[in-house]
C-alpha atoms as a PDB file:
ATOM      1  CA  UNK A   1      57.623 -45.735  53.255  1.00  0.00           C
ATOM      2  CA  UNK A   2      54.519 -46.834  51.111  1.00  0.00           C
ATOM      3  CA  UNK A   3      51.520 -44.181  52.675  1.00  0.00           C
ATOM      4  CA  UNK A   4      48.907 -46.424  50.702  1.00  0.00           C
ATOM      5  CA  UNK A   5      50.359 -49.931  51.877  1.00  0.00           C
ATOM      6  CA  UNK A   6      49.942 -48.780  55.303  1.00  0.00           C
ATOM      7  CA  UNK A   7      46.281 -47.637  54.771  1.00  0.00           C
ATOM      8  CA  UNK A   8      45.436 -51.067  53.035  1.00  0.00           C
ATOM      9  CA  UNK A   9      46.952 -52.691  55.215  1.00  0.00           C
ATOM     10  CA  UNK A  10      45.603 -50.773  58.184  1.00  0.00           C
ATOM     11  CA  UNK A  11      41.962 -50.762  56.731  1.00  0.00           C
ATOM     12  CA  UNK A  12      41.871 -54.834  56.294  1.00  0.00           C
ATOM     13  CA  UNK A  13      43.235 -55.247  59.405  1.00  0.00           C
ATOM     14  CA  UNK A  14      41.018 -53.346  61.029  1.00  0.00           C
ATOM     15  CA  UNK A  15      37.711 -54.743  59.958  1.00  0.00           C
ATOM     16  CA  UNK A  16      39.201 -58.475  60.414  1.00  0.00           C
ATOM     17  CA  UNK A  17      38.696 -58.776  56.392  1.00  0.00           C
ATOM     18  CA  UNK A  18      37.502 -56.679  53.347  1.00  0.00           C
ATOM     19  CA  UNK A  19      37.189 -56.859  49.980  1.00  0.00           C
ATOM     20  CA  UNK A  20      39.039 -55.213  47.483  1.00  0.00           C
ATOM     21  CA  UNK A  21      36.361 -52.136  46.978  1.00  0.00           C
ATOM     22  CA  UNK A  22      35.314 -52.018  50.648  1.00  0.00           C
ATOM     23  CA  UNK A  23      39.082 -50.847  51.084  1.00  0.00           C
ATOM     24  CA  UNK A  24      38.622 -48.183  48.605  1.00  0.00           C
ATOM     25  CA  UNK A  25      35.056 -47.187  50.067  1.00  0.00           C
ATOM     26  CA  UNK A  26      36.488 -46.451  53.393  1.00  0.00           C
ATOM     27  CA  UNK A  27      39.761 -45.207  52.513  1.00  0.00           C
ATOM     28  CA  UNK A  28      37.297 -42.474  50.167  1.00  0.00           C
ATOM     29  CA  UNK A  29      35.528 -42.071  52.942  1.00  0.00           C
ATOM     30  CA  UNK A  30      38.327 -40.524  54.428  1.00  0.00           C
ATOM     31  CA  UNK A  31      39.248 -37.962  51.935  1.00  0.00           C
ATOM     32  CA  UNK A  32      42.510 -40.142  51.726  1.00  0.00           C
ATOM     33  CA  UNK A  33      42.600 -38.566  47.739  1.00  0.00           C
ATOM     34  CA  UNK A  34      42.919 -35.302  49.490  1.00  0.00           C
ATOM     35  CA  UNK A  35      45.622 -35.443  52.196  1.00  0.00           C
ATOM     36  CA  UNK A  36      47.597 -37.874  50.287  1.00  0.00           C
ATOM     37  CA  UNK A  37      48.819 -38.874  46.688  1.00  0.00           C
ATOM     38  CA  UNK A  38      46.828 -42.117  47.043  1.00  0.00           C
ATOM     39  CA  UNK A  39      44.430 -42.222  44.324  1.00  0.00           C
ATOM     40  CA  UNK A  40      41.611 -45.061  43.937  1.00  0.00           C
ATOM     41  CA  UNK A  41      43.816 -47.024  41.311  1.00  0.00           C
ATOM     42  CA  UNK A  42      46.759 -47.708  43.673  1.00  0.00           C
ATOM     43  CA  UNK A  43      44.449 -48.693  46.405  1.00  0.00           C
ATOM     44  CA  UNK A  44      43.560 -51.605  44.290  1.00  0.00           C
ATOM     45  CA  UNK A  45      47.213 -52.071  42.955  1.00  0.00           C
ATOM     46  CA  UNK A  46      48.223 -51.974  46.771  1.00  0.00           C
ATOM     47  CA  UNK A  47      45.858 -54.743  47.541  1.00  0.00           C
ATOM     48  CA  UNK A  48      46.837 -56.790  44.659  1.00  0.00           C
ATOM     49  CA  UNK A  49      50.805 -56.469  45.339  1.00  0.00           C
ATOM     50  CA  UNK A  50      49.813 -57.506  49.266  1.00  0.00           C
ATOM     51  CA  UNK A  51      48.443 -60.299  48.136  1.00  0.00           C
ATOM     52  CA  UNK A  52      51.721 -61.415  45.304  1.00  0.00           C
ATOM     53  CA  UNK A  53      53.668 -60.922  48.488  1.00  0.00           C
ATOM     54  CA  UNK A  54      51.925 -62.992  51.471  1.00  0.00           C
ATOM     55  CA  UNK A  55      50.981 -59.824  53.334  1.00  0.00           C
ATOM     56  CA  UNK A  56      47.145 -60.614  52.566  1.00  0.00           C
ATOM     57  CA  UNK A  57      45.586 -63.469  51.906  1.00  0.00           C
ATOM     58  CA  UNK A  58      42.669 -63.861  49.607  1.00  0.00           C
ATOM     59  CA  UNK A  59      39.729 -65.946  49.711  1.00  0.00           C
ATOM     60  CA  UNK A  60      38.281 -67.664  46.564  1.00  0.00           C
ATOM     61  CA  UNK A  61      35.764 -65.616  44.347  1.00  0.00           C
ATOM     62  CA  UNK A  62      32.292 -65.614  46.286  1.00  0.00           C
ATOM     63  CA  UNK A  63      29.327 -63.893  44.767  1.00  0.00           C
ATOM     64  CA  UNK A  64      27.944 -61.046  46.247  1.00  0.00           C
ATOM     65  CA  UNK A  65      23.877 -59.094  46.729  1.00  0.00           C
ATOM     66  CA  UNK A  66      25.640 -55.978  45.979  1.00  0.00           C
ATOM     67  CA  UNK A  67      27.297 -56.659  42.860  1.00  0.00           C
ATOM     68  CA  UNK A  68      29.956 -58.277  41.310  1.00  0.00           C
ATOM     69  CA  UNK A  69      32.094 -61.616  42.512  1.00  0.00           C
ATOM     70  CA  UNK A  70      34.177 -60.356  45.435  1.00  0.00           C
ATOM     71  CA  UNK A  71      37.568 -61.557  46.920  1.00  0.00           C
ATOM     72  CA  UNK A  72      37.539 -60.932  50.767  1.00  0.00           C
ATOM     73  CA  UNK A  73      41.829 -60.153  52.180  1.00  0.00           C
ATOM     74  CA  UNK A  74      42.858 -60.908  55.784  1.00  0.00           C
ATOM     75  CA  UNK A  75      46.412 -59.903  56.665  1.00  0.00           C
ATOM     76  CA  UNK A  76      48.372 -62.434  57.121  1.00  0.00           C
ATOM     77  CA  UNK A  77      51.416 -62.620  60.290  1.00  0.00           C
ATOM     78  CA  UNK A  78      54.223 -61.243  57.535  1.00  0.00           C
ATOM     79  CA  UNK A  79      51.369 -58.698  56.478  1.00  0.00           C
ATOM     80  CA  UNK A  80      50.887 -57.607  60.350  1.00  0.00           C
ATOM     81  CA  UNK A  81      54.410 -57.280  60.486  1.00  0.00           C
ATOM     82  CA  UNK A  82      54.842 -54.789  57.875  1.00  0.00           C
ATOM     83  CA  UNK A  83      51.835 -53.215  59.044  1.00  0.00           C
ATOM     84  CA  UNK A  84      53.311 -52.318  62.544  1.00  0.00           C
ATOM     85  CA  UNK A  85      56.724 -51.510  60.651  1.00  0.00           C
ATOM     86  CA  UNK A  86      55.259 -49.127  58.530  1.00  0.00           C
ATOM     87  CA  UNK A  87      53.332 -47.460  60.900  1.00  0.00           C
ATOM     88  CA  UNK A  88      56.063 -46.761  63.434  1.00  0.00           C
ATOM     89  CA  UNK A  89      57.622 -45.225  60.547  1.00  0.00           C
ATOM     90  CA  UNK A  90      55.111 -43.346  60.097  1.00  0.00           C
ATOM     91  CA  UNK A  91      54.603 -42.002  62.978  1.00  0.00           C
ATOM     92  CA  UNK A  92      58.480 -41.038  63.277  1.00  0.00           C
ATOM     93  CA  UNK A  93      58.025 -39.493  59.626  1.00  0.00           C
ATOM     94  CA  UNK A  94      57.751 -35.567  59.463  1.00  0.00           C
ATOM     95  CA  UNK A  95      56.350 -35.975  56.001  1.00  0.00           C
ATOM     96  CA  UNK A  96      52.843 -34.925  56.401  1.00  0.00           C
ATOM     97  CA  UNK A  97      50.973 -37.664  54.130  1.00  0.00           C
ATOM     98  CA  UNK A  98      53.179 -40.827  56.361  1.00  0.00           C
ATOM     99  CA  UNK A  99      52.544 -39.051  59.450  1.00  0.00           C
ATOM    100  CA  UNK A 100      48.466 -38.580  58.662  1.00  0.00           C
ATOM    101  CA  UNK A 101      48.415 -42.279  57.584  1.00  0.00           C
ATOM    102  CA  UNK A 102      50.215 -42.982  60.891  1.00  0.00           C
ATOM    103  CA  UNK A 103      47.767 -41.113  63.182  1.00  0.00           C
ATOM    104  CA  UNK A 104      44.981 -42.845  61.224  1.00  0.00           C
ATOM    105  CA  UNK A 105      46.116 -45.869  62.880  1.00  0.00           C
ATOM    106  CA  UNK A 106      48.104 -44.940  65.981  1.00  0.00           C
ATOM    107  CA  UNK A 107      45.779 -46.564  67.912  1.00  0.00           C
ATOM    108  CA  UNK A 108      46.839 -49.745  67.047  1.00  0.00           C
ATOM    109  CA  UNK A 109      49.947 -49.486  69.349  1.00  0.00           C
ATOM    110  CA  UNK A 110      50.549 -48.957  73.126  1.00  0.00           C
ATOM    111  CA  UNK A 111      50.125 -45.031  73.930  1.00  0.00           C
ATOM    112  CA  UNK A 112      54.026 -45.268  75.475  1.00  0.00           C
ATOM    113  CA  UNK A 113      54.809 -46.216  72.372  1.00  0.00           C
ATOM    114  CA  UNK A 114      52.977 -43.481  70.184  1.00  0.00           C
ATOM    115  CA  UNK A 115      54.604 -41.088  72.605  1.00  0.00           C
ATOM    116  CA  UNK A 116      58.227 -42.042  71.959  1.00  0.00           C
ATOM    117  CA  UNK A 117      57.607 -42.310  68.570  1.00  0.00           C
ATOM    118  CA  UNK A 118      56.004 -38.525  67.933  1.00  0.00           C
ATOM    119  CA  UNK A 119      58.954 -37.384  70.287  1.00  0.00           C
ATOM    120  CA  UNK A 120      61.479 -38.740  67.658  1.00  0.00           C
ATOM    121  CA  UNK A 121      58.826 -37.064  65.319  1.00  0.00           C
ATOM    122  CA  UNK A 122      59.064 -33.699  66.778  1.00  0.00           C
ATOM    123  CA  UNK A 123      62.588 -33.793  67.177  1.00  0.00           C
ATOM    124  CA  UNK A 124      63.369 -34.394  63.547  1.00  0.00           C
ATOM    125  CA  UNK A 125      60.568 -31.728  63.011  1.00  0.00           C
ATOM    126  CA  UNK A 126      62.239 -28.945  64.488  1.00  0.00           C
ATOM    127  CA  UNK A 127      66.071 -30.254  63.788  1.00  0.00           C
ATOM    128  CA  UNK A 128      64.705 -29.574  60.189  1.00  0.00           C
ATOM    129  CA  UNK A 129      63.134 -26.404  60.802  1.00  0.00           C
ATOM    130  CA  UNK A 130      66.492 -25.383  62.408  1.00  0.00           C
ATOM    131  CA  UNK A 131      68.734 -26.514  59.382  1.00  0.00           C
ATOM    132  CA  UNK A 132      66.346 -24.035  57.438  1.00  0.00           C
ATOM    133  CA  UNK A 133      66.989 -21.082  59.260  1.00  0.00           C
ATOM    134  CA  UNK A 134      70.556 -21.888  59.203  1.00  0.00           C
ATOM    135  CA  UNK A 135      70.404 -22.095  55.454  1.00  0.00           C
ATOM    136  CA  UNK A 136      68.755 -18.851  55.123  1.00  0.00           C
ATOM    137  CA  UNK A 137      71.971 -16.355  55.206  1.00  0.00           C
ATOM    138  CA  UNK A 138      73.706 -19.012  52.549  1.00  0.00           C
ATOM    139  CA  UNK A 139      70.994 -19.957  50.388  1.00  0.00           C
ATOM    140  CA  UNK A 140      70.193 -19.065  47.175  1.00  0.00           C
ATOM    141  CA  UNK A 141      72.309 -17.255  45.168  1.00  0.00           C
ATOM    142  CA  UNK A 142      71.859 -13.574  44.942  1.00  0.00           C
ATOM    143  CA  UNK A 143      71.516 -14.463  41.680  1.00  0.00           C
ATOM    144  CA  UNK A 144      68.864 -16.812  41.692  1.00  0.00           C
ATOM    145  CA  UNK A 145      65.052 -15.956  41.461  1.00  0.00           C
ATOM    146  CA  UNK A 146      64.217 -13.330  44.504  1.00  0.00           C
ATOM    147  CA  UNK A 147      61.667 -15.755  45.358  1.00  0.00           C
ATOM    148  CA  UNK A 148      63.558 -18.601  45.682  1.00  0.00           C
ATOM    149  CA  UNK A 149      64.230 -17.054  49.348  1.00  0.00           C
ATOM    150  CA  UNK A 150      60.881 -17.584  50.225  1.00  0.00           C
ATOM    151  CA  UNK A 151      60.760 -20.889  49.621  1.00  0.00           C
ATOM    152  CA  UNK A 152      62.523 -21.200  52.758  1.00  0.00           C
ATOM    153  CA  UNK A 153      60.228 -19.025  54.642  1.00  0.00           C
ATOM    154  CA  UNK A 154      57.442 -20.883  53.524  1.00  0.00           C
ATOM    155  CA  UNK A 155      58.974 -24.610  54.424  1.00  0.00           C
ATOM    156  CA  UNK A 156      59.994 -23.403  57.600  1.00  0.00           C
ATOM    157  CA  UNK A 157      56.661 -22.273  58.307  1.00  0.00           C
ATOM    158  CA  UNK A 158      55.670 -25.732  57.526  1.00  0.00           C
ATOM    159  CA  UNK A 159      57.999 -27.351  59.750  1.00  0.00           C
ATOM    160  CA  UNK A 160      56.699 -24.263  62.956  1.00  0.00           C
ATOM    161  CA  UNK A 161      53.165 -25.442  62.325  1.00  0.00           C
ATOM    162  CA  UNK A 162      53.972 -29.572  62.862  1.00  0.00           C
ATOM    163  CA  UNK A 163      56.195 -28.607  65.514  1.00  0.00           C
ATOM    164  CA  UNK A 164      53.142 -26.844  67.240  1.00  0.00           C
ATOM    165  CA  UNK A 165      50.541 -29.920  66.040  1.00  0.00           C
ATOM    166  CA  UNK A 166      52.711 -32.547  67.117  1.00  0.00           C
ATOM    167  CA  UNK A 167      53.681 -30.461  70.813  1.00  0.00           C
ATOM    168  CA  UNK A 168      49.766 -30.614  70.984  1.00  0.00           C
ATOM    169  CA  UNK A 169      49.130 -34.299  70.497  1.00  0.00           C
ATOM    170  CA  UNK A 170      51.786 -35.217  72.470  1.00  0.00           C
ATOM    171  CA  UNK A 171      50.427 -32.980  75.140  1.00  0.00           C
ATOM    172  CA  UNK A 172      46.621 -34.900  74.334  1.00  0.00           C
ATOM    173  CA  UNK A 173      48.080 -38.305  74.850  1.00  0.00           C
ATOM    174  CA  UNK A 174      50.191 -37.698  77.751  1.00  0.00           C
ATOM    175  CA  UNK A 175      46.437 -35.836  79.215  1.00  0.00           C
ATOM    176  CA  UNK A 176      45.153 -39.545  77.901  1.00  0.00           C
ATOM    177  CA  UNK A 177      42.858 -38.371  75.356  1.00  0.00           C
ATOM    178  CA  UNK A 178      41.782 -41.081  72.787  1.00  0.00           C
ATOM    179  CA  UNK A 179      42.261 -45.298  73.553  1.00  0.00           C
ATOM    180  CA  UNK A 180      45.328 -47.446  72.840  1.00  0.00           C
ATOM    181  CA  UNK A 181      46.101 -51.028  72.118  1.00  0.00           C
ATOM    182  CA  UNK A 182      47.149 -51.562  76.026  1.00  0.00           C
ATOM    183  CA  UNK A 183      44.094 -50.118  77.165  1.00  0.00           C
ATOM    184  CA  UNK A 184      40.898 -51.565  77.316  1.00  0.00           C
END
């Protein structure tokens, strides 16, 4: 899964259209740089590529009060499409960086739906976080590094603490914190 396709995409959908650094601006806003391994220059590559492959459309050059020419993106149907694919995925993902980028948006869908899709995301969560303790009596080597062993220890710890988020959010929207595409 593309993390910073799903936040363009996300972002421009969103605000009904945006230009190329109004994207970025928001995206910064978030601290995106620091939660994921999206960096300014693929935000603009991202919008770019959307655009070479129908998932945002582009407007012709228009000059702007607040500084140079801008091009203003809408998604397009194919673009809205990929948008909802990726974010399910997302939200199913228990790699931290899709799963933040999911919850950025999980608004977007019906809160039945975010719920069946952090369950799947919990359940991989912790049938990973059970394959590690399993690997602990056979892995490493004796011979390898001593702290290779705690390398385990420390990604298992990793997998205990999304376990515990995601319990708690599922535990929020089920209490019906927060507002959902099938609510009004």
């Amino acid at each position: 899964m593309s993390t910073v396709r799903l936040l363009v995409l996300g972002v421009v959908r969103a605000r009904g259209e945006a230009h190329g650094y109004a994207v970025h601006r928001e995206l910064m806003g978030w601290r995106v740089d620091t939660w994921t391994a999206v960096k300014p220059p693929s935000i603009y590559h991202a919008v770019k590529q959307l655009e070479r492959e129908g998932k945002l459309t582009a407007s012709q050059p228009a000059a702007s009060p607040e500084g140079p020419t801008r091009v203003v993106y809408r998604i397009t149907d194919d673009g809205e499409r990929e948008y909802f694919t990726l974010l399910e995925a997302a939200l199913r993902s228990p790699d931290i960086e899709e799963l933040g980028a999911g919850i950025a948006f999980m608004r977007s869908l019906p809160r039945d739906r975010v719920r069946a899709l952090l369950t799947e995301q919990l359940a991989t969560t912790r049938r990973i976080g059970i394959e590690l303790e399993e690997m602990k009596p056979h892995w490493p080597d004796p011979a390898e590094p001593p702290h290779a062993q705690h390398l385990l220890d420390l990604w298992g710890g990793v997998f205990r603490s999304n376990d515990a988020w995601a319990t708690e959010m599922l535990d929020r929207l089920a209490a019906g914190e927060f507002r959902f595409a099938d609510e009004d």
